[in-house]
N, C-alpha and C. Protein backbone atom coordinates (compact mmCIF):
# COMPACT_ATOMS: atom_id res chain seq x y z
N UNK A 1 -181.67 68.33 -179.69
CA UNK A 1 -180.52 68.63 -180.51
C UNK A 1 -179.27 67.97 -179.98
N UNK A 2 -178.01 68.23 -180.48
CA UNK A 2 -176.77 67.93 -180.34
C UNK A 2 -176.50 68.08 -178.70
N UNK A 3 -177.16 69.55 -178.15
CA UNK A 3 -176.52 69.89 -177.44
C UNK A 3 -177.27 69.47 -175.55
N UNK A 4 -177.87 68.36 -176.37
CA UNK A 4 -179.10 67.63 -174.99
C UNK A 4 -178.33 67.33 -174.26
N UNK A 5 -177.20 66.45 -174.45
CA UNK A 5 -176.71 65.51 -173.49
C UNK A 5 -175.82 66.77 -172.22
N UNK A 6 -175.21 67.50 -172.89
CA UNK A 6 -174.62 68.56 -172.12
C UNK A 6 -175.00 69.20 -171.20
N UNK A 7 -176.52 69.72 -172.00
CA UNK A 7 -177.63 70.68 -171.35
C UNK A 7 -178.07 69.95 -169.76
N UNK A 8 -178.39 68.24 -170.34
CA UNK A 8 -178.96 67.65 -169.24
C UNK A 8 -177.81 67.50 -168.03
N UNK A 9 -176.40 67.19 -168.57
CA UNK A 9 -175.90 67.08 -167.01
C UNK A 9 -175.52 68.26 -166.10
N UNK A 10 -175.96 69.63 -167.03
CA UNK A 10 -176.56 70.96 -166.31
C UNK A 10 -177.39 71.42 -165.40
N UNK A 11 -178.67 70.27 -166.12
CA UNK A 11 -179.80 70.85 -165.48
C UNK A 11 -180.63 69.42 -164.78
N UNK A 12 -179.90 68.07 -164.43
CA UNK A 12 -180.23 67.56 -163.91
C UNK A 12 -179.87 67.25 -162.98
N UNK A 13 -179.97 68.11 -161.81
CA UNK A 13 -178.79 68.55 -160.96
C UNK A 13 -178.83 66.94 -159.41
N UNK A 14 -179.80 66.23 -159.25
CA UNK A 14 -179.63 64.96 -158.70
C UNK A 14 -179.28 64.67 -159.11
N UNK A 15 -179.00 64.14 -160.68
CA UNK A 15 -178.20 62.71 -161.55
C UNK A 15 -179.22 61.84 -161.58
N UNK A 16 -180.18 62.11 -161.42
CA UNK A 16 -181.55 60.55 -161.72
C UNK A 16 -182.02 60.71 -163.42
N UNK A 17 -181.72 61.20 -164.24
CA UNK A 17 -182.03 60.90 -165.50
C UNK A 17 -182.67 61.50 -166.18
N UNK A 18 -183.82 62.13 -165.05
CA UNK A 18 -184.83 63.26 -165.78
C UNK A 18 -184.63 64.45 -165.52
N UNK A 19 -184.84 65.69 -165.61
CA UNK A 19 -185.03 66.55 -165.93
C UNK A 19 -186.25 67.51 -165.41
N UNK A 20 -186.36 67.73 -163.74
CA UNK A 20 -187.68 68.49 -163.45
C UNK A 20 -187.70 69.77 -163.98
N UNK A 21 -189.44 69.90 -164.12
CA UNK A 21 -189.50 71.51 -164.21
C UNK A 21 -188.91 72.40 -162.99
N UNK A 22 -188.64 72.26 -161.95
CA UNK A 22 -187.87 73.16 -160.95
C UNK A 22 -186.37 72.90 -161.48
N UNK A 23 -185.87 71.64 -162.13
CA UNK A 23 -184.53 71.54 -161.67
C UNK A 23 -184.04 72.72 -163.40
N UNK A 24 -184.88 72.49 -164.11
CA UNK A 24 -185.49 73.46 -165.47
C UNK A 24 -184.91 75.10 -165.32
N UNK A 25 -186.00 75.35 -164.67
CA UNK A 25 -185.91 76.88 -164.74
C UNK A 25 -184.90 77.40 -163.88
N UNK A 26 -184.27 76.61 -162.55
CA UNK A 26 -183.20 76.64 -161.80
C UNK A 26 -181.89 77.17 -162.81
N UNK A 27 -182.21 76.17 -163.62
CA UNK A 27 -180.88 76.56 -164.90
C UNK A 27 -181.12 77.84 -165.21
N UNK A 28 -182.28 78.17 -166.22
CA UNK A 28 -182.18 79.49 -166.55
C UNK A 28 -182.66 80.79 -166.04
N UNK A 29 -182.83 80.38 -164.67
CA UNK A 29 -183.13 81.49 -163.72
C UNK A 29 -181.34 81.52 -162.85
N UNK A 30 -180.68 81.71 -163.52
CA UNK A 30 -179.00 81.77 -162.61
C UNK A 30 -179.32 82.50 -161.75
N UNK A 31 -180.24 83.42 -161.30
CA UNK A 31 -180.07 84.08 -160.14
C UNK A 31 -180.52 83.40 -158.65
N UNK A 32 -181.24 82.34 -158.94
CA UNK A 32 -181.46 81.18 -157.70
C UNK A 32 -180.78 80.84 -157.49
N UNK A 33 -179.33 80.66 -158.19
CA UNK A 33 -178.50 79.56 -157.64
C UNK A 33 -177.15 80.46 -156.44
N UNK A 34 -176.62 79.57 -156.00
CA UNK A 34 -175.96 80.19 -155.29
C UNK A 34 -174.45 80.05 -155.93
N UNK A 35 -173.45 80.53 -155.93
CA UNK A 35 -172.30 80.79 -157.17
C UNK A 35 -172.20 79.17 -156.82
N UNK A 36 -171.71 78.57 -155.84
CA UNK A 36 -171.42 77.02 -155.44
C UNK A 36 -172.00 76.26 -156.65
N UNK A 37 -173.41 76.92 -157.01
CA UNK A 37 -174.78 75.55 -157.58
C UNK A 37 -173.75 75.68 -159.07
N UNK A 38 -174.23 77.11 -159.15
CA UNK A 38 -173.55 77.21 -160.40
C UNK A 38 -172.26 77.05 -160.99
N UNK A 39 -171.09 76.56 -160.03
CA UNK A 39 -170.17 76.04 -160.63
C UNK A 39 -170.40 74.41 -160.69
N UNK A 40 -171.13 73.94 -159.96
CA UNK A 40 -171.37 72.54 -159.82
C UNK A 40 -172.37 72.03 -161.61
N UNK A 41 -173.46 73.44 -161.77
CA UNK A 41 -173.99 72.89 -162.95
C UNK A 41 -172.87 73.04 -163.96
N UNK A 42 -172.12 73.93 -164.11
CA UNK A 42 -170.81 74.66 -165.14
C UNK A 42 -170.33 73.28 -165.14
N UNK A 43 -169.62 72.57 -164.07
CA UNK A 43 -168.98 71.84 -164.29
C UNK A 43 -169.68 70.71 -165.02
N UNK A 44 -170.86 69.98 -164.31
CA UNK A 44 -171.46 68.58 -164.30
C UNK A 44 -171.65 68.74 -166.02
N UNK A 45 -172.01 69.90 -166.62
CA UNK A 45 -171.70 70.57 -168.77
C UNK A 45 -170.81 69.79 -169.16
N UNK A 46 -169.32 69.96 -168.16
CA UNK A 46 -168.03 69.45 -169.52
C UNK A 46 -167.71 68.33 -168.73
N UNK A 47 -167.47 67.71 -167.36
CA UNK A 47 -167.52 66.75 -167.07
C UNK A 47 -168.27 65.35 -167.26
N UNK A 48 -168.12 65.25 -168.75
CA UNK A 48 -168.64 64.10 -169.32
C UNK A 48 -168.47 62.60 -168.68
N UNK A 49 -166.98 62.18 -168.04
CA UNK A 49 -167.29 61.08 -167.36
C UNK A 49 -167.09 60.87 -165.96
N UNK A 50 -167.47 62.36 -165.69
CA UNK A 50 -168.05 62.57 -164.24
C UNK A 50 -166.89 62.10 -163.20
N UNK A 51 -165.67 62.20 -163.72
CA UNK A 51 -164.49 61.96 -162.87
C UNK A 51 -163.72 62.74 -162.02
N UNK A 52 -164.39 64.41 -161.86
CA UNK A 52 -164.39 65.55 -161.43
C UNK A 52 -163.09 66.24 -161.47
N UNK A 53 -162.86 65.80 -162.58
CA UNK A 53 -162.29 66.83 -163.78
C UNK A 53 -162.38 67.17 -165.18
N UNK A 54 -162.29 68.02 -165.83
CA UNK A 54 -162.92 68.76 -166.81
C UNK A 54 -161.37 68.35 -167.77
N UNK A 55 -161.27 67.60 -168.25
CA UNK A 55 -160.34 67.25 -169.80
C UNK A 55 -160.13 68.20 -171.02
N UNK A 56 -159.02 68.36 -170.84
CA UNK A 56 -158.85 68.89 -172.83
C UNK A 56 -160.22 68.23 -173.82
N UNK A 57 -160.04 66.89 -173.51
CA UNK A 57 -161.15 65.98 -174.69
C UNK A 57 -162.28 66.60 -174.65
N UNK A 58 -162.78 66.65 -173.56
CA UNK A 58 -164.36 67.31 -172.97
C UNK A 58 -164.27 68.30 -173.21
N UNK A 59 -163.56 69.33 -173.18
CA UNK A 59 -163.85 70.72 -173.13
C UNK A 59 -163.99 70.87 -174.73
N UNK A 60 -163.21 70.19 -175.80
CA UNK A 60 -163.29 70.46 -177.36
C UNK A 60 -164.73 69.75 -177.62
N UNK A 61 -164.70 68.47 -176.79
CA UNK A 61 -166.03 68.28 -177.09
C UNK A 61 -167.38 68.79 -177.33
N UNK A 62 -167.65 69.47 -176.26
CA UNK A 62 -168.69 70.60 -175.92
C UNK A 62 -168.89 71.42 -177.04
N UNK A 63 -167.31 72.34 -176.88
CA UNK A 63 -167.67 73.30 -177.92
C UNK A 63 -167.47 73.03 -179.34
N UNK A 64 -167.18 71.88 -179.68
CA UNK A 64 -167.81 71.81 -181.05
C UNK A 64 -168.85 71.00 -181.23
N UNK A 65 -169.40 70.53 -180.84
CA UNK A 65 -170.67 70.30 -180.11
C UNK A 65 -172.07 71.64 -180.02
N UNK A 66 -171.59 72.66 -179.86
CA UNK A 66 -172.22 73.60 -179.55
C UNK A 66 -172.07 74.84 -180.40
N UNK A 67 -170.85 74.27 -181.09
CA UNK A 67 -170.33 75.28 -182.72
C UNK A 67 -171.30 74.04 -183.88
N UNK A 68 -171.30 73.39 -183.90
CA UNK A 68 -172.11 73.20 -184.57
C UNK A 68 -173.26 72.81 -184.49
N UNK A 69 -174.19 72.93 -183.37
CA UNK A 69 -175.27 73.31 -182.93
C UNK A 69 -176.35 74.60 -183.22
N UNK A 70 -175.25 75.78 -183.62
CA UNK A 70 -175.50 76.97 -183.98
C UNK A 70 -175.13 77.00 -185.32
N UNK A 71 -175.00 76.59 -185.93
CA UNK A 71 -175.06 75.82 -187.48
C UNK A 71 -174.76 76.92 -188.00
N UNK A 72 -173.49 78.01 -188.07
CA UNK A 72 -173.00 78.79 -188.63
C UNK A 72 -172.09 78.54 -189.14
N UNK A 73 -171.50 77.69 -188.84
CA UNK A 73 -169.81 77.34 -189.44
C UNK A 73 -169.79 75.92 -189.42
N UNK A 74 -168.35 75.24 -190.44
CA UNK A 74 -168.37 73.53 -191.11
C UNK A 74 -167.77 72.88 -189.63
N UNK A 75 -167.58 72.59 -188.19
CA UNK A 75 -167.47 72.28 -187.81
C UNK A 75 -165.89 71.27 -188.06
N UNK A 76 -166.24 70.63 -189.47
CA UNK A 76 -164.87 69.92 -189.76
C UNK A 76 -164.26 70.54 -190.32
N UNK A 77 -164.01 72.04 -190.94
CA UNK A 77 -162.84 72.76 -191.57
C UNK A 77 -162.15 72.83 -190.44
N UNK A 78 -160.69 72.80 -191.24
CA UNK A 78 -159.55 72.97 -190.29
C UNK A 78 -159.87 74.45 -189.69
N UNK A 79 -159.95 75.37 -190.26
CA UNK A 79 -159.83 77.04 -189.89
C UNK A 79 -160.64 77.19 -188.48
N UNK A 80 -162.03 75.99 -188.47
CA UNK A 80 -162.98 75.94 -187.19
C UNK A 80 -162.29 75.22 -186.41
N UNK A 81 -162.01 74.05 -186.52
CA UNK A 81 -161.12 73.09 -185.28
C UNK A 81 -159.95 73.75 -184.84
N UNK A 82 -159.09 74.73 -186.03
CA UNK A 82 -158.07 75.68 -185.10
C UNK A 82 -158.51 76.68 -184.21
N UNK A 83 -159.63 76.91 -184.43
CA UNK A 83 -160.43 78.50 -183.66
C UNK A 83 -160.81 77.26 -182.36
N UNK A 84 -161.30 76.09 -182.34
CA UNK A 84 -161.95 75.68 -181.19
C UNK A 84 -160.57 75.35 -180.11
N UNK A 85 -159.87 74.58 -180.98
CA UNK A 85 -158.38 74.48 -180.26
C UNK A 85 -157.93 75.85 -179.65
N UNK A 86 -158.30 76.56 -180.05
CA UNK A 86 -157.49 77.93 -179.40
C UNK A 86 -158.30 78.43 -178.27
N UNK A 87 -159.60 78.14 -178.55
CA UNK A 87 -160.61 78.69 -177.29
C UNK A 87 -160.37 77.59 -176.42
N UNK A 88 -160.17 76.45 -176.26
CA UNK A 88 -160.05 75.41 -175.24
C UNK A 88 -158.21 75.71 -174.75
N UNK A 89 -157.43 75.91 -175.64
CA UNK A 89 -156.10 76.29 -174.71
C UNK A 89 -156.18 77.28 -174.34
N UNK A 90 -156.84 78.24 -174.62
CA UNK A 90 -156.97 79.50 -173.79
C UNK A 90 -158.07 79.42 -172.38
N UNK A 91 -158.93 78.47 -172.22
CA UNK A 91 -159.43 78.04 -171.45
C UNK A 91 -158.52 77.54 -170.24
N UNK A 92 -158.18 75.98 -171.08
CA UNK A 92 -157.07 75.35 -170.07
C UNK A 92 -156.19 76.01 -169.35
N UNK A 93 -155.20 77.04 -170.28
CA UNK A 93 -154.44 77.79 -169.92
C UNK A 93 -154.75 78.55 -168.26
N UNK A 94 -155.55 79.14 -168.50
CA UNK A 94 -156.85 80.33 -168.07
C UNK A 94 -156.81 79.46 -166.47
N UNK A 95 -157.45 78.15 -166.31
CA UNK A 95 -157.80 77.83 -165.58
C UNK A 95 -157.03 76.60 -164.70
N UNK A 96 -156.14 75.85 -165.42
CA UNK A 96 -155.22 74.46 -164.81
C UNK A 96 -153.95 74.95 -164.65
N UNK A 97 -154.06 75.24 -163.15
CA UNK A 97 -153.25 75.64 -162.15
C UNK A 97 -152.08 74.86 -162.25
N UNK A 98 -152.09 73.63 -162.11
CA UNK A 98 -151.06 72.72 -161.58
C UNK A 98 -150.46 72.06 -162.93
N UNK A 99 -150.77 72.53 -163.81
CA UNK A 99 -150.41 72.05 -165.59
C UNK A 99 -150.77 70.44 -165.61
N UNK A 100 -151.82 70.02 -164.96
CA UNK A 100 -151.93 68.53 -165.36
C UNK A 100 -152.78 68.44 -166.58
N UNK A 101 -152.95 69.23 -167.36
CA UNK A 101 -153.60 69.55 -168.53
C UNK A 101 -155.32 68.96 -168.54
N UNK A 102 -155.28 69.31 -167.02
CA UNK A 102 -157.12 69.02 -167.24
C UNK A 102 -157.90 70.23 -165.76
N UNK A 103 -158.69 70.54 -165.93
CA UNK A 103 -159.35 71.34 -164.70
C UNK A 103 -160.44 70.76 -163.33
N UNK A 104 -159.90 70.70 -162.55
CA UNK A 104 -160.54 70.22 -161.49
C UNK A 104 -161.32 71.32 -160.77
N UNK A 105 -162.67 71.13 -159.85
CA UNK A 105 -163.74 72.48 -159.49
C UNK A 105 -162.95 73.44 -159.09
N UNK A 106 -161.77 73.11 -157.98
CA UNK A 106 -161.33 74.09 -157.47
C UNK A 106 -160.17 74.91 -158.25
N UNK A 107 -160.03 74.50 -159.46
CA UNK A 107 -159.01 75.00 -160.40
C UNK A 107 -159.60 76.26 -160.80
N UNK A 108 -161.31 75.73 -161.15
CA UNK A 108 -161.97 76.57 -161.79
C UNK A 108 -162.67 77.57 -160.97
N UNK A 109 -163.16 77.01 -159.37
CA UNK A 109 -163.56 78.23 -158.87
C UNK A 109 -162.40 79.53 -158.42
N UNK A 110 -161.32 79.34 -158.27
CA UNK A 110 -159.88 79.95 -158.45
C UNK A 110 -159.47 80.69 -159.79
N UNK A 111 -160.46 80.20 -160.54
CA UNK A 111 -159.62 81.06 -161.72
C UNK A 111 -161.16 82.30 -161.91
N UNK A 112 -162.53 81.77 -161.63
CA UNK A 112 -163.55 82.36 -161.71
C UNK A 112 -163.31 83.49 -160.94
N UNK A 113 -163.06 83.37 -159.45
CA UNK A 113 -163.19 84.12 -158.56
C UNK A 113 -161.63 85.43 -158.91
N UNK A 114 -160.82 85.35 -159.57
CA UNK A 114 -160.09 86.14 -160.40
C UNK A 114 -160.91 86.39 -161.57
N UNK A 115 -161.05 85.89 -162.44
CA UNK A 115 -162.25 86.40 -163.58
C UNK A 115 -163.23 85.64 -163.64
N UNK A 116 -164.33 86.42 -163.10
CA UNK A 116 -165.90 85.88 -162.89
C UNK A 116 -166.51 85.18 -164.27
N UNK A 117 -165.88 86.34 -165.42
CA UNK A 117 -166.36 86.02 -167.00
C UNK A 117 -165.84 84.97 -167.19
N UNK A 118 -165.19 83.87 -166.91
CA UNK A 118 -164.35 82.71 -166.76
C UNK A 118 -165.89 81.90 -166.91
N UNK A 119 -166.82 81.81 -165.84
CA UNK A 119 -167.30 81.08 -165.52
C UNK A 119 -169.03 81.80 -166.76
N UNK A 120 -169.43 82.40 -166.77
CA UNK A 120 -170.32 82.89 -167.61
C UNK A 120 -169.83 82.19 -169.27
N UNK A 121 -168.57 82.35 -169.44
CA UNK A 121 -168.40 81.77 -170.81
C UNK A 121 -168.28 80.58 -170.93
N UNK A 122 -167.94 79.71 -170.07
CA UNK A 122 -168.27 77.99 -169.89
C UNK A 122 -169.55 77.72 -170.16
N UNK A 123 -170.71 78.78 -169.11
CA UNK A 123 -172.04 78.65 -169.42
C UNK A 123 -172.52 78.59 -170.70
N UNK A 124 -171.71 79.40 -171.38
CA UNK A 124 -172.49 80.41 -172.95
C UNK A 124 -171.76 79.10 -173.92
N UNK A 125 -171.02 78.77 -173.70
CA UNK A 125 -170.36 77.79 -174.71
C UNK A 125 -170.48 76.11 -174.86
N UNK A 126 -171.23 76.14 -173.86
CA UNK A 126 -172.27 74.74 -173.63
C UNK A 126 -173.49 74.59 -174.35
């Protein structure tokens, strides 16, 4: 689906291309990982060009990406792109410390470690 390319820089946690069955169930067994792994997979989700920071661009990306993945709503109505805009500035907001309008790991393990659900809803919205 739509939401492969995302999924994989989640769960392909070397960066070699494939996708093991350990590196697999690692993902959806979150309780193996150690919080570290799991902000590293959270991140490697919206860090699309792997510049180790997480962008406004990337972060709308994802989730409409993943809003219309779940094929409930038009993805291109304005009423959806205002709801996604609002969940990504409330994100940004949430998490970019230094207002450079993008999130770097330690922005985000700083804002997690104040609200843990920070980091569970990055997961859920990928």
């Amino acid at each position: 689906g739509i939401n492969a390319e995302y999924m994989g820089r989640g769960y392909d946690r070397d960066h070699d291309g494939t996708i093991t069955f350990k590196e697999y169930l690692q993902y959806h067994l979150g309780i193996v990982f150690s919080t570290e792994e799991l902000f590293d997979i959270v991140f490697s989700m919206y860090d699309a060009d792997n510049n180790g920071y997480i962008g406004r661009e990337e972060l709308v990306e994802v989730v409409t990406n993943s809003t219309r993945w779940m094929g409930d709503c038009d993805v291109e109505s304005k009423d959806v792109q205002d709801l996604i805009q609002a969940e990504v500035d409330k994100i940004v907001g949430f998490c970019d410390v230094n207002k450079d309008g993008q999130i770097s790991k330690e922005e985000l393990v700083a804002a997690a470690e104040k609200h843990p659900e920070i980091l569970e809803k990055l997961k859920n919205l990928a």
